[in-house]
C-alpha atoms as a PDB file:
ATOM      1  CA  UNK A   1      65.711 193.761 213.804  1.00  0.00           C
ATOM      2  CA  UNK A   2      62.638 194.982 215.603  1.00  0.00           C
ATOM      3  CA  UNK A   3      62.554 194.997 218.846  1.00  0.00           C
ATOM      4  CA  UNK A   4      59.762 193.212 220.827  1.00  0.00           C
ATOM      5  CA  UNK A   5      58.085 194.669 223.838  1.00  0.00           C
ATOM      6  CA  UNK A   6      58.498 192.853 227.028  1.00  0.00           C
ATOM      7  CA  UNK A   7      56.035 190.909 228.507  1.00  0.00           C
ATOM      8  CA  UNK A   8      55.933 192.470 231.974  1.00  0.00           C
ATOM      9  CA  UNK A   9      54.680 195.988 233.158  1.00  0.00           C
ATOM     10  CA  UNK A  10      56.605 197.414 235.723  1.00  0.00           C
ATOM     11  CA  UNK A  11      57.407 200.652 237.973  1.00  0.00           C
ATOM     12  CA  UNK A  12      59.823 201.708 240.501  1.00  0.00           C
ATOM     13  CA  UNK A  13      59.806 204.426 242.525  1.00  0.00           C
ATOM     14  CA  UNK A  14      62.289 205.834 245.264  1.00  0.00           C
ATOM     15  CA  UNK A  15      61.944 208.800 247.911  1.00  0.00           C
ATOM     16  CA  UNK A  16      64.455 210.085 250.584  1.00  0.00           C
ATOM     17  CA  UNK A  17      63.060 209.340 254.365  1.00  0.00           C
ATOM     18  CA  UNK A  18      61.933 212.295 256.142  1.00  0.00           C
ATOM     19  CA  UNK A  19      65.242 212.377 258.656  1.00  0.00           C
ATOM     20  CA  UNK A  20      67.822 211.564 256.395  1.00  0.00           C
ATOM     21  CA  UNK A  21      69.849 213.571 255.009  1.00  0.00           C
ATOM     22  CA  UNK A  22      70.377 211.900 251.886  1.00  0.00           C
ATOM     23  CA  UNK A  23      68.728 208.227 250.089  1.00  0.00           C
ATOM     24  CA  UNK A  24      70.769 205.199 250.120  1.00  0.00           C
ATOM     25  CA  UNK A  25      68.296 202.977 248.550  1.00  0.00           C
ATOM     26  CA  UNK A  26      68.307 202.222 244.986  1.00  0.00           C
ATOM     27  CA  UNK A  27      66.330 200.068 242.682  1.00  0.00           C
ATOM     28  CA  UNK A  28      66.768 198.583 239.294  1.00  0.00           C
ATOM     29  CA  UNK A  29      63.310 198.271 236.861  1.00  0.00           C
ATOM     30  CA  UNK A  30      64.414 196.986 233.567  1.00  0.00           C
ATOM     31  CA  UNK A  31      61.359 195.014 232.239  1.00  0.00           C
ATOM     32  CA  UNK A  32      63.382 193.923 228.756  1.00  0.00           C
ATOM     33  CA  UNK A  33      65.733 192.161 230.707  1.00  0.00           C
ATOM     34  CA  UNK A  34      63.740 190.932 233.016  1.00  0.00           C
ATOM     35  CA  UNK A  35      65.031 192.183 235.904  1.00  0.00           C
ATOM     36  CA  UNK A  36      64.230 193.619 239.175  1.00  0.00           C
ATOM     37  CA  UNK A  37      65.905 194.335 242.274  1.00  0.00           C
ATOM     38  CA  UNK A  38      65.900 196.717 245.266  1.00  0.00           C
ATOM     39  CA  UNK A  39      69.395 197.703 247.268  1.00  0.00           C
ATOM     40  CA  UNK A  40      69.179 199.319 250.497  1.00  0.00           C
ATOM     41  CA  UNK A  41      73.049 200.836 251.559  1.00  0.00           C
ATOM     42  CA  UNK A  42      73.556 199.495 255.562  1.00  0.00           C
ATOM     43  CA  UNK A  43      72.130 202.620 257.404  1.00  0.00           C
ATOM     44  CA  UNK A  44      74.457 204.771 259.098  1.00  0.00           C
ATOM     45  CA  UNK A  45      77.718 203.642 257.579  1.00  0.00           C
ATOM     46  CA  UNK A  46      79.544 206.093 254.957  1.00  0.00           C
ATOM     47  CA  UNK A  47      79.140 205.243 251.128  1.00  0.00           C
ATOM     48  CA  UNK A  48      75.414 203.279 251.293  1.00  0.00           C
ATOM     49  CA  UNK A  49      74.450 205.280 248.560  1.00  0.00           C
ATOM     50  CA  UNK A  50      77.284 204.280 246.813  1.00  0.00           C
ATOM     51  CA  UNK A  51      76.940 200.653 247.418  1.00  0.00           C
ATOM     52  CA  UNK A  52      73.178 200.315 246.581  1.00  0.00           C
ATOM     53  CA  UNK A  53      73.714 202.151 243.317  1.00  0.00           C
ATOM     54  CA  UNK A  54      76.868 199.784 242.259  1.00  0.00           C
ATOM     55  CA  UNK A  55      74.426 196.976 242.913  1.00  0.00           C
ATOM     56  CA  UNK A  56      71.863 198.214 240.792  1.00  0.00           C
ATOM     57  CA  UNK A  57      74.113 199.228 238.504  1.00  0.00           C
ATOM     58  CA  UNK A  58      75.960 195.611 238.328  1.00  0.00           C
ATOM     59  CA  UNK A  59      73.241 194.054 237.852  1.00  0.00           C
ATOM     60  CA  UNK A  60      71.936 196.158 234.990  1.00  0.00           C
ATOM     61  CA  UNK A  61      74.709 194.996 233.420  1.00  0.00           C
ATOM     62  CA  UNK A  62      74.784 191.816 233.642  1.00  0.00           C
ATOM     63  CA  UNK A  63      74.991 189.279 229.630  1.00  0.00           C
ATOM     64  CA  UNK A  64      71.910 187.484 228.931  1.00  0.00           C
ATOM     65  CA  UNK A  65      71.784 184.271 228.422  1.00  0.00           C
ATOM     66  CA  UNK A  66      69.069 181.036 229.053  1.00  0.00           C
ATOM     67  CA  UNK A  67      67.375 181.345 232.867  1.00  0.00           C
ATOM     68  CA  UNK A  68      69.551 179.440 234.564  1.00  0.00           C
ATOM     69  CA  UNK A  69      72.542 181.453 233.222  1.00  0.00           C
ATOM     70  CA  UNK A  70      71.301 184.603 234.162  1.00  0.00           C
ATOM     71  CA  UNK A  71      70.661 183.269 238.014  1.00  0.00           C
ATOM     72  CA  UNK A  72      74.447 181.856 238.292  1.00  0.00           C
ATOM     73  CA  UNK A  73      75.628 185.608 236.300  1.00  0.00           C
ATOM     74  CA  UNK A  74      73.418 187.131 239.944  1.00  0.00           C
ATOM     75  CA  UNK A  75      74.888 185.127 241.860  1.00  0.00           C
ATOM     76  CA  UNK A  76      78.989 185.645 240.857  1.00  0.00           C
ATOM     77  CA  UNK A  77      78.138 189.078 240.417  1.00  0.00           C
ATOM     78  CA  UNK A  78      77.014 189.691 244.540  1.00  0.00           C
ATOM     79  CA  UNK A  79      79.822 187.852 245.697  1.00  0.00           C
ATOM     80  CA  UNK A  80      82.268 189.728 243.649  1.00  0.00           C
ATOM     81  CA  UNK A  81      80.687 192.878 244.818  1.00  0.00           C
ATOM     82  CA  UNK A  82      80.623 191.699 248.449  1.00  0.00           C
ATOM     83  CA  UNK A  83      84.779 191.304 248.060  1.00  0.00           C
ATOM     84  CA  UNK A  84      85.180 194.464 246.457  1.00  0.00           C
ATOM     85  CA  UNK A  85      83.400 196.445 249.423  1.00  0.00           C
ATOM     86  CA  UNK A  86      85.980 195.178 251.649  1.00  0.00           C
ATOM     87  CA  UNK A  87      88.509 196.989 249.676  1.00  0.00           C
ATOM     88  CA  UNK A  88      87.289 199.481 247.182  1.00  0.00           C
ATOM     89  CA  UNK A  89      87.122 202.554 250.154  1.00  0.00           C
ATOM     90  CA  UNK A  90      89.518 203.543 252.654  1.00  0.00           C
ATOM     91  CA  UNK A  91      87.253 203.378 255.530  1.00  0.00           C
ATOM     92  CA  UNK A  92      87.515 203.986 259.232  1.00  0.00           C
ATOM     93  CA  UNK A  93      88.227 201.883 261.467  1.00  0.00           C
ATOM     94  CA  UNK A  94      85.060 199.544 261.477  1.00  0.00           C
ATOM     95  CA  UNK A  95      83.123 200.995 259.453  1.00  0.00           C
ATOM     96  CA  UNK A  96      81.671 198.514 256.308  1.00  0.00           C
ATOM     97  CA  UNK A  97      80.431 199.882 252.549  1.00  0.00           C
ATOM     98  CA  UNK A  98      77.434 197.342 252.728  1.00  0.00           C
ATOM     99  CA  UNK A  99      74.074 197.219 250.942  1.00  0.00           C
ATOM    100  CA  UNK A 100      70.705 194.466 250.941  1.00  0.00           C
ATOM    101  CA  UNK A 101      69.786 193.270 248.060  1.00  0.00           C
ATOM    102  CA  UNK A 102      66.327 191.523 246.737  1.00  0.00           C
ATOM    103  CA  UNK A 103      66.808 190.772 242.536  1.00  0.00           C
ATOM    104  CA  UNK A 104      63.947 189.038 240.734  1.00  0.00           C
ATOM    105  CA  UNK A 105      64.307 187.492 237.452  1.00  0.00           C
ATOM    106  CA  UNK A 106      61.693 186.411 235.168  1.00  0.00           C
ATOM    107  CA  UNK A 107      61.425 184.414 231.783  1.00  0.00           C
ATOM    108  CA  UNK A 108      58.337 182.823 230.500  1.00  0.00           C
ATOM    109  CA  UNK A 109      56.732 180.886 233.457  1.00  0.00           C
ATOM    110  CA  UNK A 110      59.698 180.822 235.627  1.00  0.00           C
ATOM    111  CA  UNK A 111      60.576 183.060 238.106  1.00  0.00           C
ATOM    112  CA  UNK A 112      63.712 183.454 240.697  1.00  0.00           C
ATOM    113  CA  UNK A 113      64.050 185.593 243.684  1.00  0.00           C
ATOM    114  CA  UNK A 114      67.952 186.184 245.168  1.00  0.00           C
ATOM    115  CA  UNK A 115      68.554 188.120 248.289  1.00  0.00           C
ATOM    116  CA  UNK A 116      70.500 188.671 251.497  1.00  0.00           C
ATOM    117  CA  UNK A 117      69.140 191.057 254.235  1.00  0.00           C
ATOM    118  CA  UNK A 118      65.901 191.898 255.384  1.00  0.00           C
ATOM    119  CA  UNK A 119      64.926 193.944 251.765  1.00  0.00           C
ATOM    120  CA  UNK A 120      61.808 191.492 250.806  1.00  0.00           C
ATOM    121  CA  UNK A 121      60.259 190.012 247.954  1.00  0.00           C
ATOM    122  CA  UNK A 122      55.840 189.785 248.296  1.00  0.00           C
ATOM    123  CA  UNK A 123      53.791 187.638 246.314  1.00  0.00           C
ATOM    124  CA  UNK A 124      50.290 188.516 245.687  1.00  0.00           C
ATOM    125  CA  UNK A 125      48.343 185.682 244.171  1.00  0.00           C
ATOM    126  CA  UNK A 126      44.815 184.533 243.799  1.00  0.00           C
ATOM    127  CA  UNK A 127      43.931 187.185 246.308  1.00  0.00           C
ATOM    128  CA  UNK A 128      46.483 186.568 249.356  1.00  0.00           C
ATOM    129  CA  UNK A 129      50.019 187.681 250.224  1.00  0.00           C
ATOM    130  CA  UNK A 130      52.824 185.601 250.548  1.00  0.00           C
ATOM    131  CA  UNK A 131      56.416 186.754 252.018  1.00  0.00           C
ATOM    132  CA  UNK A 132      58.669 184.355 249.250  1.00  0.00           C
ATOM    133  CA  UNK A 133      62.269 186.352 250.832  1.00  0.00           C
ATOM    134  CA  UNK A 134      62.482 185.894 254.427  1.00  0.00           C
ATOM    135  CA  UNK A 135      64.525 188.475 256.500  1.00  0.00           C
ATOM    136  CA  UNK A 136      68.766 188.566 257.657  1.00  0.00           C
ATOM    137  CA  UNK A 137      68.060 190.141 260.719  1.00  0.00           C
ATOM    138  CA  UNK A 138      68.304 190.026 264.629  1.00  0.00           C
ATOM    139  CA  UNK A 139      64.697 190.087 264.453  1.00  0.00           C
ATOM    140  CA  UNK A 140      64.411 186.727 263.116  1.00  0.00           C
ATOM    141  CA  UNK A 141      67.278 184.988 264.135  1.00  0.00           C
ATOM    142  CA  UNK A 142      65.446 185.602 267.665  1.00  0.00           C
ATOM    143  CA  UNK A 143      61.982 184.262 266.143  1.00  0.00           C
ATOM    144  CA  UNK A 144      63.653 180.776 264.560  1.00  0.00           C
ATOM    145  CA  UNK A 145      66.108 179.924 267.125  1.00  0.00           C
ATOM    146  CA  UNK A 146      64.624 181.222 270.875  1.00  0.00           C
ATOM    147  CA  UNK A 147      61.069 181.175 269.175  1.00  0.00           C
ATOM    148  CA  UNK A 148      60.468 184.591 270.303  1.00  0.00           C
ATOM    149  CA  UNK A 149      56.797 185.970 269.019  1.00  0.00           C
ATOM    150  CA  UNK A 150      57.219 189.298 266.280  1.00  0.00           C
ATOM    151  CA  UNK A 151      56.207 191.763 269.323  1.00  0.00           C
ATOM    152  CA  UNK A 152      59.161 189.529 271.802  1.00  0.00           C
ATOM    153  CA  UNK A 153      61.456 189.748 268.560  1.00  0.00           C
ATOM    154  CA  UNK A 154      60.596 193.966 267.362  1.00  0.00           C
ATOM    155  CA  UNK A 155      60.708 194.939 271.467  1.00  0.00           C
ATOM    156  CA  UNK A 156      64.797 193.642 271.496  1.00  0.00           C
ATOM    157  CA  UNK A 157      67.357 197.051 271.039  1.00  0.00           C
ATOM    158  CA  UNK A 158      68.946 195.505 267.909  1.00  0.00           C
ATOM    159  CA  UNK A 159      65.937 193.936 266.449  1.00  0.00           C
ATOM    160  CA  UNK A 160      66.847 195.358 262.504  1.00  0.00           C
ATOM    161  CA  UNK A 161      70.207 194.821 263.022  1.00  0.00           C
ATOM    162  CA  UNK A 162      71.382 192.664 260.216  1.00  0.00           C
ATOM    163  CA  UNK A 163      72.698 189.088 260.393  1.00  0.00           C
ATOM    164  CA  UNK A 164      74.287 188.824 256.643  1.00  0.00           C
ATOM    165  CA  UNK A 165      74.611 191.723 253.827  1.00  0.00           C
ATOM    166  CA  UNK A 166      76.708 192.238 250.952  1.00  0.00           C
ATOM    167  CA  UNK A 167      80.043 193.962 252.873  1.00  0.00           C
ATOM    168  CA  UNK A 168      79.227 192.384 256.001  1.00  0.00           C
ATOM    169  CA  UNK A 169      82.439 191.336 256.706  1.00  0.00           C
ATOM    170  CA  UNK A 170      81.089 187.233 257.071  1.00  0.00           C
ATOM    171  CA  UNK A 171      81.297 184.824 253.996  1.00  0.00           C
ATOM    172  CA  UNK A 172      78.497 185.997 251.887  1.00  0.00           C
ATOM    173  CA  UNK A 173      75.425 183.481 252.086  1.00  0.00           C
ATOM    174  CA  UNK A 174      72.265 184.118 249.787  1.00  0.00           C
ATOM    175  CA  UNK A 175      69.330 182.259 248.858  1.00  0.00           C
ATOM    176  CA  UNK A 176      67.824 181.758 245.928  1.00  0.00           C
ATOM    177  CA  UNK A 177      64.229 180.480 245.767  1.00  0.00           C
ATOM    178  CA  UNK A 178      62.578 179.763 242.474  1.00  0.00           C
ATOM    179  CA  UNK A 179      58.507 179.511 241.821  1.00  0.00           C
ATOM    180  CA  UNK A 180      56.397 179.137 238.995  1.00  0.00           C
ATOM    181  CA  UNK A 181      54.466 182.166 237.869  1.00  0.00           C
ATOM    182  CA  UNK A 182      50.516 182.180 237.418  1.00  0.00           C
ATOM    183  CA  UNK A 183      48.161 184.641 235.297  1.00  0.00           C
ATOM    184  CA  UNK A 184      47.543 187.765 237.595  1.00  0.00           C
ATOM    185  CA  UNK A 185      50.569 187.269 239.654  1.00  0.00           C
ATOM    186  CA  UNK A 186      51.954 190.819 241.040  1.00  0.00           C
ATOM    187  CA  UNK A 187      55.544 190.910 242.669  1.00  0.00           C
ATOM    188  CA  UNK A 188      56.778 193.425 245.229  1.00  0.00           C
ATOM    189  CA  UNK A 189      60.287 194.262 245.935  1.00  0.00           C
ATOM    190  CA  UNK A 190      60.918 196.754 248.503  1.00  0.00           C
ATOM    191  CA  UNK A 191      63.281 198.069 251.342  1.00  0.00           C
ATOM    192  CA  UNK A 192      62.570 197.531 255.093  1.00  0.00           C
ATOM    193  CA  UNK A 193      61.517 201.611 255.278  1.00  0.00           C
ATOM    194  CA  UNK A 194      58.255 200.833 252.558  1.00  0.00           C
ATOM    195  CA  UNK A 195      57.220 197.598 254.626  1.00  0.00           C
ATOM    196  CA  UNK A 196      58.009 199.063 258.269  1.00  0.00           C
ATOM    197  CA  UNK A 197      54.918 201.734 257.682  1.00  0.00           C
ATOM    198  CA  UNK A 198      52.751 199.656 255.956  1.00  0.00           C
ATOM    199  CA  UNK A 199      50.727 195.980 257.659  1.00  0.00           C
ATOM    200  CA  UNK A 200      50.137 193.140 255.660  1.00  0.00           C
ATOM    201  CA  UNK A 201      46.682 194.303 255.026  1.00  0.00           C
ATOM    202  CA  UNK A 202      47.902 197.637 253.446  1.00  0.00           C
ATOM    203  CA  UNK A 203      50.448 195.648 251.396  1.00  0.00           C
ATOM    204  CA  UNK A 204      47.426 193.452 250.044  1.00  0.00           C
ATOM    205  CA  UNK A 205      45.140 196.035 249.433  1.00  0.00           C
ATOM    206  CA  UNK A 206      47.922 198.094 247.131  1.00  0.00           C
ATOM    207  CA  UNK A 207      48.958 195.066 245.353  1.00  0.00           C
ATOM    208  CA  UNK A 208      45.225 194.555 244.465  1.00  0.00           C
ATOM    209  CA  UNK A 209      44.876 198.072 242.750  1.00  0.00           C
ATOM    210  CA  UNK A 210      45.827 197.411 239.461  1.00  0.00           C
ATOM    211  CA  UNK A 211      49.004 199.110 237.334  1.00  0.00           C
ATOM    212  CA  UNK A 212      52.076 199.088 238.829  1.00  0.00           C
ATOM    213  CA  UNK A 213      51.796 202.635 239.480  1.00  0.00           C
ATOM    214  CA  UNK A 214      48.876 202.490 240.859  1.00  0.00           C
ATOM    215  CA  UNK A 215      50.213 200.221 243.466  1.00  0.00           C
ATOM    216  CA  UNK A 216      53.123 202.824 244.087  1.00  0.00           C
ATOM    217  CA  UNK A 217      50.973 205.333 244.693  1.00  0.00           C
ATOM    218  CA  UNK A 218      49.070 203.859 247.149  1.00  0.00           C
ATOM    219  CA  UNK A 219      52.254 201.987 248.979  1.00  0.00           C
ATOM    220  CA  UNK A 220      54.186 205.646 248.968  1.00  0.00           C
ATOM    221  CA  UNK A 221      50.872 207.701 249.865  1.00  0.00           C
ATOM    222  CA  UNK A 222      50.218 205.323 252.944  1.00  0.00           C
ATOM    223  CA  UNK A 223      53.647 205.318 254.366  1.00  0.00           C
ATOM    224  CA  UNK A 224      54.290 209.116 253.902  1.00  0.00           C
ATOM    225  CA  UNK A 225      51.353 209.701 255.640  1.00  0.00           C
ATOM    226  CA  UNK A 226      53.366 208.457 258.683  1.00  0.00           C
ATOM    227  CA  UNK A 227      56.677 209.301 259.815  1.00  0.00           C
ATOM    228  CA  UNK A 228      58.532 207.574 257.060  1.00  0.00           C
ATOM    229  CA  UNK A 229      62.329 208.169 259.124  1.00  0.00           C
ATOM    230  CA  UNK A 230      63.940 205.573 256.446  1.00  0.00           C
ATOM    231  CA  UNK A 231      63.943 205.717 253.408  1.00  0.00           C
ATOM    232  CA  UNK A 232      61.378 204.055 251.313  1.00  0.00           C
ATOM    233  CA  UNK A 233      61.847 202.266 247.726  1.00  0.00           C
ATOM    234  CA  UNK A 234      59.522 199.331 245.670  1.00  0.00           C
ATOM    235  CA  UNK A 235      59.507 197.998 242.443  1.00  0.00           C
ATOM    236  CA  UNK A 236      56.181 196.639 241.396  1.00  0.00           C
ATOM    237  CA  UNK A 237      56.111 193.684 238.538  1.00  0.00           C
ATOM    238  CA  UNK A 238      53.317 192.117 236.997  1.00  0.00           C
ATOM    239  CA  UNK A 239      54.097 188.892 234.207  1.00  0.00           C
END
């Protein structure tokens, strides 16, 4: 049987921050699946690495089946991941395997975004940008519930400091959204080290360049021109 050719053009694109010693993001770009997702291992805990890419790689291998099959499959297969962290490592003493997760899933005009912590999902349509995930983070928690402004929320110590993760040792909660997709949408899936470096104009501007690899070249050239301490990973999709 031949084999068609998906209807989405994609790219992905991952590079080590300039402090780290090693990258514990990971991203999955499978466009004949349709299939996307970013994982960003919790930051200063041992085995990220490892649980971003066994969240990727779960994913990736996840059955087919009609749209609203393949969003339960995501769902089952992050809380099963988020009880095996608790027990696939010896760890320390309180220390977590943990890892963020943004997955979109496309078919035809339908479109679902699932995540938990502050890795996002963008939006660019009919020239504006719209922020569909919204963050699992100190930050704001202190925004919705002591209506802090962003500068009040970014100046607390544990701003980034996440609220809910996979491995987070708390029931895992995520949220699904799901959206309708028009002609010349572009999607963005990224870690918080990509979106930390870049403001909301930059993000517009490189979602307006064209091919997704366009776009990742001018995301990655922006924030590398700063100080880019965290590592930095995006996934761009266009339907």
């Amino acid at each position: 049987m031949k084999q068609t050719s998906a209807p989405w053009r994609s790219a992905g694109r991952t590079v080590r921050g300039k402090t780290r010693s090693r990258n514990e993001d990971a991203f999955l770009d499978s466009p004949q699946r349709g299939c996307w997702a970013v994982a960003d291992g919790m930051g200063g805990h041992r085995a990220g690495d490892v649980a971003s890419q066994r969240v990727v790689s779960s994913l990736a291998e996840l059955p087919q089946g009609s749209f609203d099959e393949r969003v339960e499959a995501t769902r089952r297969c992050l809380r099963c991941l988020d009880s095996q962290f608790g027990q696939a490592l010896q760890l320390p003493t309180g220390a977590i395997m943990g890892s963020t997760v943004v997955t979109l899933l496309l078919e035809d005009h339908r479109a679902a975004c699932i995540w938990v912590g502050d890795s996002r999902c963008y939006l660019w349509r009919g020239q504006r940008l719209y922020q569909l995930s919204r963050d699992h983070s100190l930050q704001q928690q202190l925004m919705d519930k002591q209506q802090l402004s962003l500068e009040q929320a970014q100046a607390h110590p544990e701003a980034r400091a996440l609220t809910r993760a996979i491995g987070g040792r708390q029931p895992l909660s995520l949220e699904v959204l799901e959206l309708s997709t028009h002609p010349g949408d572009v999607f963005l899936l990224c870690s918080d080290g990509l979106y930390q470096g870049l403001s909301h104009g930059d993000l517009g501007h490189a979602l307006n360049m064209g091919m997704p690899g366009q776009v990742l070249d001018r995301l990655f050239n922006t924030v590398l021109r700063g100080p880019a301490r965290d590592d930095l990973t995006a996934v761009v999709i266009q339907p």
